[in-house]
N, C-alpha and C. Protein backbone atom coordinates (compact mmCIF):
# COMPACT_ATOMS: atom_id res chain seq x y z
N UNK A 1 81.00 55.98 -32.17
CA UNK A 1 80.78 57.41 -31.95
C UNK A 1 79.27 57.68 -31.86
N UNK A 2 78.97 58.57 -31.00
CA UNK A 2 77.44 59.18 -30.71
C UNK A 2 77.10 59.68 -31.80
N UNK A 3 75.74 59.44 -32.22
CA UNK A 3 74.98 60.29 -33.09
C UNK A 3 74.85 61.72 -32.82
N UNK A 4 73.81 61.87 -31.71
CA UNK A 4 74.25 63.21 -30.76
C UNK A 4 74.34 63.22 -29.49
N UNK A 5 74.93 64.33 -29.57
CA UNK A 5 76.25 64.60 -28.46
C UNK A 5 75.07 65.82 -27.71
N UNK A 6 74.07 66.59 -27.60
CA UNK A 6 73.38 67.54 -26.76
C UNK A 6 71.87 67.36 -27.41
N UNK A 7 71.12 66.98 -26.49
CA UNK A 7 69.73 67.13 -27.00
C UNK A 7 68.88 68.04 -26.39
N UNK A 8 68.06 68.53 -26.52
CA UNK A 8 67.23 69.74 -26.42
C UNK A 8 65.82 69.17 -25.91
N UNK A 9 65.46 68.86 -25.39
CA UNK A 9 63.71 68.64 -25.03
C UNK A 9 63.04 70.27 -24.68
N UNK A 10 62.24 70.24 -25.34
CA UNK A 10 61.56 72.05 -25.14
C UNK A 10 59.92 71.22 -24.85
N UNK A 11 59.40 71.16 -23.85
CA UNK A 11 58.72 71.49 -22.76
C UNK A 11 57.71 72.26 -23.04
N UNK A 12 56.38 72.10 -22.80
CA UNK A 12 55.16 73.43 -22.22
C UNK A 12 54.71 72.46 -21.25
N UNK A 13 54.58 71.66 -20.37
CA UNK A 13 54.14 71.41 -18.90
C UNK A 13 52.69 70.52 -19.49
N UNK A 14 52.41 70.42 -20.94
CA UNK A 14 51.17 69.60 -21.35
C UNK A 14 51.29 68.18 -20.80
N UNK A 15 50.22 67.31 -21.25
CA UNK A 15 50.33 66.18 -21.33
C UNK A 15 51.70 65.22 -21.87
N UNK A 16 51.82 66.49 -23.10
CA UNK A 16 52.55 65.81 -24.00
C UNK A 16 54.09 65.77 -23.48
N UNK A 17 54.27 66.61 -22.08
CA UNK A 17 55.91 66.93 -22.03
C UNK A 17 56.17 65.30 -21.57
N UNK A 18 55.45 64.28 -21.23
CA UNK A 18 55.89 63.18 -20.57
C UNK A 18 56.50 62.61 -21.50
N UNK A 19 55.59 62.59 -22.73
CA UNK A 19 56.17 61.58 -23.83
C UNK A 19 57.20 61.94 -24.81
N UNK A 20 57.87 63.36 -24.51
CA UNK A 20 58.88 64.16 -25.23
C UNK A 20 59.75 64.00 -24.45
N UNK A 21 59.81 63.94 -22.74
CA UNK A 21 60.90 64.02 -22.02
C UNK A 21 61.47 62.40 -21.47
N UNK A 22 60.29 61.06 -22.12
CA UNK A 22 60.95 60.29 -22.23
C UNK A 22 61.33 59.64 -23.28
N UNK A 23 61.14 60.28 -24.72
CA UNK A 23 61.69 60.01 -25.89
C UNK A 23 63.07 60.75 -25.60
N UNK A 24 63.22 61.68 -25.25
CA UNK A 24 64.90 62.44 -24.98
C UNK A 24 65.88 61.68 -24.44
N UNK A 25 65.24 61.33 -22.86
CA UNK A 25 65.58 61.12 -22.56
C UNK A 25 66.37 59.41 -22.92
N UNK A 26 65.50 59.21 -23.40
CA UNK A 26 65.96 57.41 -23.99
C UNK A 26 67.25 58.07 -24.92
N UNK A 27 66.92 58.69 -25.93
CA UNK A 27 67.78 59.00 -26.82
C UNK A 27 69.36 59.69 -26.12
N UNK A 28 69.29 60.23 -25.02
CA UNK A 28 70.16 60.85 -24.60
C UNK A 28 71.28 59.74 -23.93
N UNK A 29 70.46 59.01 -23.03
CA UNK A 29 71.47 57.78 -22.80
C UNK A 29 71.48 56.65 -23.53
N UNK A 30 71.20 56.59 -24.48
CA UNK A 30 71.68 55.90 -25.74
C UNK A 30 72.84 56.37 -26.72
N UNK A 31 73.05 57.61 -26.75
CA UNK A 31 74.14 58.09 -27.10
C UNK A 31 75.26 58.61 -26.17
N UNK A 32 75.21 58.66 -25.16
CA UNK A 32 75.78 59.08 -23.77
C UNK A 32 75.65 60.44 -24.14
N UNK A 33 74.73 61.35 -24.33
CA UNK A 33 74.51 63.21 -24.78
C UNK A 33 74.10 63.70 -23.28
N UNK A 34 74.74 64.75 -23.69
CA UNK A 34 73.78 65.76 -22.43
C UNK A 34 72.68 66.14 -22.83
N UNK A 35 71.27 66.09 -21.73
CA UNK A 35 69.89 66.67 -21.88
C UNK A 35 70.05 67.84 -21.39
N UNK A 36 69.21 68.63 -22.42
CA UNK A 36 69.08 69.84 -21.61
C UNK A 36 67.49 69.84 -21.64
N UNK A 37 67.16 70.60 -20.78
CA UNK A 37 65.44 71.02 -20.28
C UNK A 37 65.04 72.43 -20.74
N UNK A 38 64.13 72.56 -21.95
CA UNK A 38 63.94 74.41 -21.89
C UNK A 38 62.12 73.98 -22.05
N UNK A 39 61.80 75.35 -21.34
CA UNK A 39 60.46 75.66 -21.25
C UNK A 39 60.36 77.45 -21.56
N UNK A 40 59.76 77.86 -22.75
CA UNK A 40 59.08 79.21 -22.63
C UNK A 40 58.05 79.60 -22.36
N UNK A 41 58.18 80.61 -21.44
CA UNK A 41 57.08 81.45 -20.94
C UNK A 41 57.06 82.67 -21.93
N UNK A 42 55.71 82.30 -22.35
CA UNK A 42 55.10 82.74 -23.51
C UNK A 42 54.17 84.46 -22.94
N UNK A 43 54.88 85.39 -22.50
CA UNK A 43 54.07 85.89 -21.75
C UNK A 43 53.97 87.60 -22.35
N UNK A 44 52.91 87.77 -23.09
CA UNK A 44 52.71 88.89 -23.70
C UNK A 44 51.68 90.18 -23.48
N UNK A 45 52.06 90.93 -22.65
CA UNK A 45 50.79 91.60 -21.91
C UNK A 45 49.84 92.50 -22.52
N UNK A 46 48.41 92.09 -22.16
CA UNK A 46 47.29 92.56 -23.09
C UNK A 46 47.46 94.03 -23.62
N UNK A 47 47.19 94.43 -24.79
CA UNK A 47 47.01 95.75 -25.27
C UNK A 47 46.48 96.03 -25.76
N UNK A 48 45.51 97.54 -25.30
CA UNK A 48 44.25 97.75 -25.45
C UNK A 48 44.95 99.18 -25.59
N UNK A 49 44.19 99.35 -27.34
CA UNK A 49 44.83 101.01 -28.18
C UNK A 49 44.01 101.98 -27.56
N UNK A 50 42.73 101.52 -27.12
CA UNK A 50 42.02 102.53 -26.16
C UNK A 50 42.45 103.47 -25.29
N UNK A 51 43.45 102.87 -24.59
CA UNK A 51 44.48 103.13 -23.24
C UNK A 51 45.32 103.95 -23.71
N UNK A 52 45.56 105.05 -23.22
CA UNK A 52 47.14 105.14 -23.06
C UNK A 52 48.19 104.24 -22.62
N UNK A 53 49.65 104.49 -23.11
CA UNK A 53 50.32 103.20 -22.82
C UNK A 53 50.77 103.20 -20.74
N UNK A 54 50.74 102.23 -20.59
CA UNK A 54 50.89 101.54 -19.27
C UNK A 54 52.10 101.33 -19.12
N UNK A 55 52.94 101.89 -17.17
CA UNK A 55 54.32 100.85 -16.85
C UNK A 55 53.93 99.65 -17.40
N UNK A 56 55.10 98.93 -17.54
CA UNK A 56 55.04 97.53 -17.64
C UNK A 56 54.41 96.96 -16.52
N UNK A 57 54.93 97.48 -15.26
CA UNK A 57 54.73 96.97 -14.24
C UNK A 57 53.20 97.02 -13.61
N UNK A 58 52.80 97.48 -14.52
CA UNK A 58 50.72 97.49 -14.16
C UNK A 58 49.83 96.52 -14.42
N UNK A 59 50.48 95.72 -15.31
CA UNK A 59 49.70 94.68 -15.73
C UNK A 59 49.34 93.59 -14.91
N UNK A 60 49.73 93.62 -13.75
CA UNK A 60 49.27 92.56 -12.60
C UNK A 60 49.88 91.10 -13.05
N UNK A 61 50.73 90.96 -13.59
CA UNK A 61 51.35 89.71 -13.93
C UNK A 61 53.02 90.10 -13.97
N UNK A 62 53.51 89.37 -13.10
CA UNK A 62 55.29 89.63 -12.50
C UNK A 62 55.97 88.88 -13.37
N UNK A 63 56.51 88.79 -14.42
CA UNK A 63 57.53 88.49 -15.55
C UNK A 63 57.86 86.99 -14.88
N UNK A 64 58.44 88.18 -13.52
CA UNK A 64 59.77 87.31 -12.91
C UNK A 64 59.16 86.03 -12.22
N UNK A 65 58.05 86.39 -11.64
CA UNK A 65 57.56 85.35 -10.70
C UNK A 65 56.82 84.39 -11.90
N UNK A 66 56.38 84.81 -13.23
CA UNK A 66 55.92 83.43 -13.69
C UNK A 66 57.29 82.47 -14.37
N UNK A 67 58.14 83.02 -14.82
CA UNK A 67 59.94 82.36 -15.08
C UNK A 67 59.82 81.83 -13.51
N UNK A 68 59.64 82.42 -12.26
CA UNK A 68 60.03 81.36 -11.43
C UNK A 68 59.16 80.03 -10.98
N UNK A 69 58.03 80.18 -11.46
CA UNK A 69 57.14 79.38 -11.18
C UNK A 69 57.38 78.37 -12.53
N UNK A 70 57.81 78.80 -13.51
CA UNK A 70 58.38 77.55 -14.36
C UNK A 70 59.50 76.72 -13.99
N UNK A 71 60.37 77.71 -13.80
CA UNK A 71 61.45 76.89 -13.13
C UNK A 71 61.21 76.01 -12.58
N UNK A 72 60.00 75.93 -11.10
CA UNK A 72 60.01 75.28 -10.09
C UNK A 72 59.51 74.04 -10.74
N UNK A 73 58.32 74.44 -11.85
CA UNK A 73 57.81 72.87 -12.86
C UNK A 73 58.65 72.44 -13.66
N UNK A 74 59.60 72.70 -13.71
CA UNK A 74 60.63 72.22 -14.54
C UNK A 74 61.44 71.51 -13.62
N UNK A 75 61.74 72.24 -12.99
CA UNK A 75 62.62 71.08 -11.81
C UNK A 75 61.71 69.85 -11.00
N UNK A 76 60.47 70.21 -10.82
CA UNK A 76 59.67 69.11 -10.60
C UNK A 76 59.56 67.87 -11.34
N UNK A 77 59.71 68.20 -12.91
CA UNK A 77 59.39 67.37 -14.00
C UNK A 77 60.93 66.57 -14.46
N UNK A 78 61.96 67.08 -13.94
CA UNK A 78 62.85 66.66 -13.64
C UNK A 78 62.92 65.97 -12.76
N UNK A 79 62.72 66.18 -11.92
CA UNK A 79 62.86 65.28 -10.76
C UNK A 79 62.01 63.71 -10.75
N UNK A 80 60.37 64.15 -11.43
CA UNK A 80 59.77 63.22 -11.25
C UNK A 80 59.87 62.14 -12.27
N UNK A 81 60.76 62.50 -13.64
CA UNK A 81 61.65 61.38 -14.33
C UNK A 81 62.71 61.03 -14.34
N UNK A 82 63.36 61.50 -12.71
CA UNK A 82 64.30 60.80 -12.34
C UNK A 82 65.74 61.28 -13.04
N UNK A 83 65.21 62.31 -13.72
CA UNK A 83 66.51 62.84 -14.59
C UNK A 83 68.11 63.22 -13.75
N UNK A 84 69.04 63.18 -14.15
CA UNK A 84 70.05 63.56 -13.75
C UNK A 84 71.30 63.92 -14.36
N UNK A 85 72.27 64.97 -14.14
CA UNK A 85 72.75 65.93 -14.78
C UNK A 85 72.12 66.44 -15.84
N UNK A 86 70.91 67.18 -15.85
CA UNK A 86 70.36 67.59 -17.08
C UNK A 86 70.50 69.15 -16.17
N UNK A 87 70.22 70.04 -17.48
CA UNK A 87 70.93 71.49 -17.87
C UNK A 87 68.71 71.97 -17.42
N UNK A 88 68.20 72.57 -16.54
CA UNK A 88 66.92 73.17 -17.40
C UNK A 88 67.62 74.81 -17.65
N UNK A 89 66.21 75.25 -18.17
CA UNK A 89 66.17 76.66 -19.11
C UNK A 89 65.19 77.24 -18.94
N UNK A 90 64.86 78.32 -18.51
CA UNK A 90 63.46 78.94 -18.80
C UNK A 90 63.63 80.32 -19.28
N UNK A 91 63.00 80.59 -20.62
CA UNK A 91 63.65 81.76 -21.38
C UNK A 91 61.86 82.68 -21.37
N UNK A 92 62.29 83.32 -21.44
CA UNK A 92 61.12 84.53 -21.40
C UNK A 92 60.83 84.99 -23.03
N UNK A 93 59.61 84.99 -23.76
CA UNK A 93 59.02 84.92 -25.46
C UNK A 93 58.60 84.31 -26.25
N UNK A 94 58.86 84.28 -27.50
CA UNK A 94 58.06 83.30 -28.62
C UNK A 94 58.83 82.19 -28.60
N UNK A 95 57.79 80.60 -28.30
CA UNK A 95 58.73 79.67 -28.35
C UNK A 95 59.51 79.26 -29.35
N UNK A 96 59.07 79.58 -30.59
CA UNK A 96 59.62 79.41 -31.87
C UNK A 96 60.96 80.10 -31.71
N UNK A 97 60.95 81.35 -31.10
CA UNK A 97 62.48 82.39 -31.33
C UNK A 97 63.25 81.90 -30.08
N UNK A 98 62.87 81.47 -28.88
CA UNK A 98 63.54 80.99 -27.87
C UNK A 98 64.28 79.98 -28.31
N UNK A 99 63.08 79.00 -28.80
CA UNK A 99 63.83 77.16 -28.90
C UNK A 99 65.31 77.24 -29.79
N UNK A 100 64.68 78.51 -31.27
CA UNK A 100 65.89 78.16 -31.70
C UNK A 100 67.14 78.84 -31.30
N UNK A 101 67.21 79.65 -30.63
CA UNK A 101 68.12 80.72 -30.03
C UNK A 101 69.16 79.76 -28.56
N UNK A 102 68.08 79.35 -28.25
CA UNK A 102 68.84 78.06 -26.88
C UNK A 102 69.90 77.03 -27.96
N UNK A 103 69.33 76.86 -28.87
CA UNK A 103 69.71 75.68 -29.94
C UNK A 103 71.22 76.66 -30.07
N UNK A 104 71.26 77.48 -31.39
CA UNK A 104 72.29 78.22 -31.44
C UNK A 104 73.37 78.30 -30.50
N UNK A 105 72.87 79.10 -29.12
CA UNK A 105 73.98 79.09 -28.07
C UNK A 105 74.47 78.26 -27.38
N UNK A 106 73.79 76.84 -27.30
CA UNK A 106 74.16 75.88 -26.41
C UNK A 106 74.80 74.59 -27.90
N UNK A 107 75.05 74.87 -28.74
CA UNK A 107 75.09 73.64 -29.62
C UNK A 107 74.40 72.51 -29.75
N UNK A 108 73.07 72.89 -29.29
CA UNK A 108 71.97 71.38 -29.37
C UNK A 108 72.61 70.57 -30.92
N UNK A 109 72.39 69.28 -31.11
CA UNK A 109 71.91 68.84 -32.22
C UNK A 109 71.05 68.08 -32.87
N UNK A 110 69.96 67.87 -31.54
CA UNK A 110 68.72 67.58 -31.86
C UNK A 110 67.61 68.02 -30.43
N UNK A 111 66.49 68.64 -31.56
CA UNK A 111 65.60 69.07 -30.13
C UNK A 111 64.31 68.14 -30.66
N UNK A 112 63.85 68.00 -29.10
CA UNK A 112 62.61 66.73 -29.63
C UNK A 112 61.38 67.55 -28.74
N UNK A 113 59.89 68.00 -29.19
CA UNK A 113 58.83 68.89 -28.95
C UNK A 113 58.06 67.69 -29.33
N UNK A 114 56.86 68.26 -28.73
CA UNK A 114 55.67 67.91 -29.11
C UNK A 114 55.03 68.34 -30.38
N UNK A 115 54.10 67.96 -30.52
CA UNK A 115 53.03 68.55 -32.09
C UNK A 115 51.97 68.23 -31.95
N UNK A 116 51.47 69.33 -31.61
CA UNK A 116 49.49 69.14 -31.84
C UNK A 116 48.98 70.13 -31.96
N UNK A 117 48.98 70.67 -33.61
CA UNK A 117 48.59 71.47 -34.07
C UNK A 117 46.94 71.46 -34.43
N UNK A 118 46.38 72.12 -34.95
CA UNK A 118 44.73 72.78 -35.54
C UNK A 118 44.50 72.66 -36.76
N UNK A 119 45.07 73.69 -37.49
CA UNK A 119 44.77 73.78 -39.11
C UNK A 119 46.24 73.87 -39.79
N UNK A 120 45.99 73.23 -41.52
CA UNK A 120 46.31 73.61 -41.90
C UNK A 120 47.94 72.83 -42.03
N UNK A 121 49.30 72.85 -41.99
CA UNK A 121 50.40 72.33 -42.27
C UNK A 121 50.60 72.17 -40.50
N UNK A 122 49.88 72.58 -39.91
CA UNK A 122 50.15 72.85 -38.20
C UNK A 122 49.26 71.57 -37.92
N UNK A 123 48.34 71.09 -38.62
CA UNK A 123 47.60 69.81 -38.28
C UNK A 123 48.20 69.09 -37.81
N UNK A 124 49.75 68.59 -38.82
CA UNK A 124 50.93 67.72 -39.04
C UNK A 124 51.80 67.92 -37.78
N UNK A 125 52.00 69.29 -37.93
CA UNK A 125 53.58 69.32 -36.99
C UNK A 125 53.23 70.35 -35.15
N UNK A 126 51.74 71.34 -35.71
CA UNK A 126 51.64 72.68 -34.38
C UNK A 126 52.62 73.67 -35.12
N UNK A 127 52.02 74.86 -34.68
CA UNK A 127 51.90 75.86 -35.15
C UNK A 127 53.93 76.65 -34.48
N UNK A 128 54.18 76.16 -33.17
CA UNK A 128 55.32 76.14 -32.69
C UNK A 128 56.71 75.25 -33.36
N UNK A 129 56.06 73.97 -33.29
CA UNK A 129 57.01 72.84 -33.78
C UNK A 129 57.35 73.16 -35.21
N UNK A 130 56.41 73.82 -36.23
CA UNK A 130 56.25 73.83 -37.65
C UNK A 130 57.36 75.05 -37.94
N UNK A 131 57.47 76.44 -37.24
CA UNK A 131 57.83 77.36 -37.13
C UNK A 131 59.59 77.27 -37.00
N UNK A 132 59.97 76.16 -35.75
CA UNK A 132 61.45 75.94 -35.38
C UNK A 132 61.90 74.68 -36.83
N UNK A 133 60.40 73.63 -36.99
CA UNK A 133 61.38 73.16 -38.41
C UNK A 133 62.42 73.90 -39.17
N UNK A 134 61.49 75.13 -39.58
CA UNK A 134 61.97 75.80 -40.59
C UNK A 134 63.09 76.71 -40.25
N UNK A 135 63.51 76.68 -38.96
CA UNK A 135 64.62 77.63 -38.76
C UNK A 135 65.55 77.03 -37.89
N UNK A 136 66.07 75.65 -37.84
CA UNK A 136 66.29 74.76 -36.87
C UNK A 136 67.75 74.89 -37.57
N UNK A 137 68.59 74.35 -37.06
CA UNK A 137 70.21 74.24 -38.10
C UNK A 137 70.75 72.76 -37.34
N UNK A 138 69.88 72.34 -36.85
CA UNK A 138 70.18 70.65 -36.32
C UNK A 138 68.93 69.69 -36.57
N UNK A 139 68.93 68.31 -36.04
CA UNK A 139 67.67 67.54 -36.62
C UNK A 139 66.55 67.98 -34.90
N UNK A 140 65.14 67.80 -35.60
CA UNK A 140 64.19 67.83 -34.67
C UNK A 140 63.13 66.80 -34.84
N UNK A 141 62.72 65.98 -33.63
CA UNK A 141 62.07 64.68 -33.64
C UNK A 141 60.99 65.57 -32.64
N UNK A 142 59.36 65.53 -33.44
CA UNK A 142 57.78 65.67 -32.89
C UNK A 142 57.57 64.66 -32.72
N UNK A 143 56.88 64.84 -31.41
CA UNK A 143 56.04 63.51 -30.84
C UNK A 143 55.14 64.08 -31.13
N UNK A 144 54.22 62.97 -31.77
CA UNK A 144 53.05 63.41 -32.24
C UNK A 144 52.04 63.23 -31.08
N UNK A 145 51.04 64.27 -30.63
CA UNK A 145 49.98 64.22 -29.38
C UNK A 145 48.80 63.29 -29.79
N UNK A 146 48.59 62.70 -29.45
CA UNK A 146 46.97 62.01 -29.47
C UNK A 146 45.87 62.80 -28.59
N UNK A 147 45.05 63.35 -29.98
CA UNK A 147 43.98 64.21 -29.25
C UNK A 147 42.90 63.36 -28.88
């Protein structure tokens, strides 16, 4: 019997997605699991209390068109590891509240991220990766980045 049965690779398009999307991926056909692909677009538009408040739609940045321009790197990055039947995702917010929310609805039971955090307990794990530890309800494997 498989260890796990759905794995999660969560993605930001760094250096580091190579060495997360072929740790998954090893792991995925080693257990015969489905991969899934998620990437968040982290996209929070500037606010300045100076201003009165603004349409959304003023901010010169299209929601929609940067979700589609992930997509398209996501399917690229798919493609260019050769992946096949894998699930991608591109969710719009905080990657911490996305990753684990994809997790929840799709039954992941292990998501594998990067980590290359700054200060502090984020040194260890990043300030993202450290955040979904703590609210994860399946196992999660960091590749650690070499800065």
């Amino acid at each position: 019997m498989s260890e796990y049965t759905h794995i999660l690779a969560a993605v930001d398009f760094s250096a580091a997605a190579d060495h997360v999307l072929n740790k998954a991926s090893e792991i995925a056909l080693r257990n015969n699991a489905k991969l899934s692909l998620l990437h968040v677009v982290e996209y929070m538009p500037p606010i300045d209390t100076a201003f009165d408040s603004m349409p959304a739609g003023d901010w010169g940045l299209d929601e929609d068109v940067l979700v589609d321009n992930a997509r398209q790197s996501l399917q690229k990055m798919s493609e260019h590891h050769k992946l096949k039947n894998t699930e991608l995702a591109v969710e719009l917010g905080l990657p911490k509240q996305e990753i684990v929310s994809y997790v929840a609805k799709h039954q992941c039971d292990l998501v594998v991220m990067s980590s290359h955090g700054r200060h502090g307990l984020n040194i260890l794990l990043g300030s993202t990766a450290n955040a979904v530890l703590h609210a994860m309800p399946c196992d999660i494997l960091t590749i650690k980045v070499e800065q």
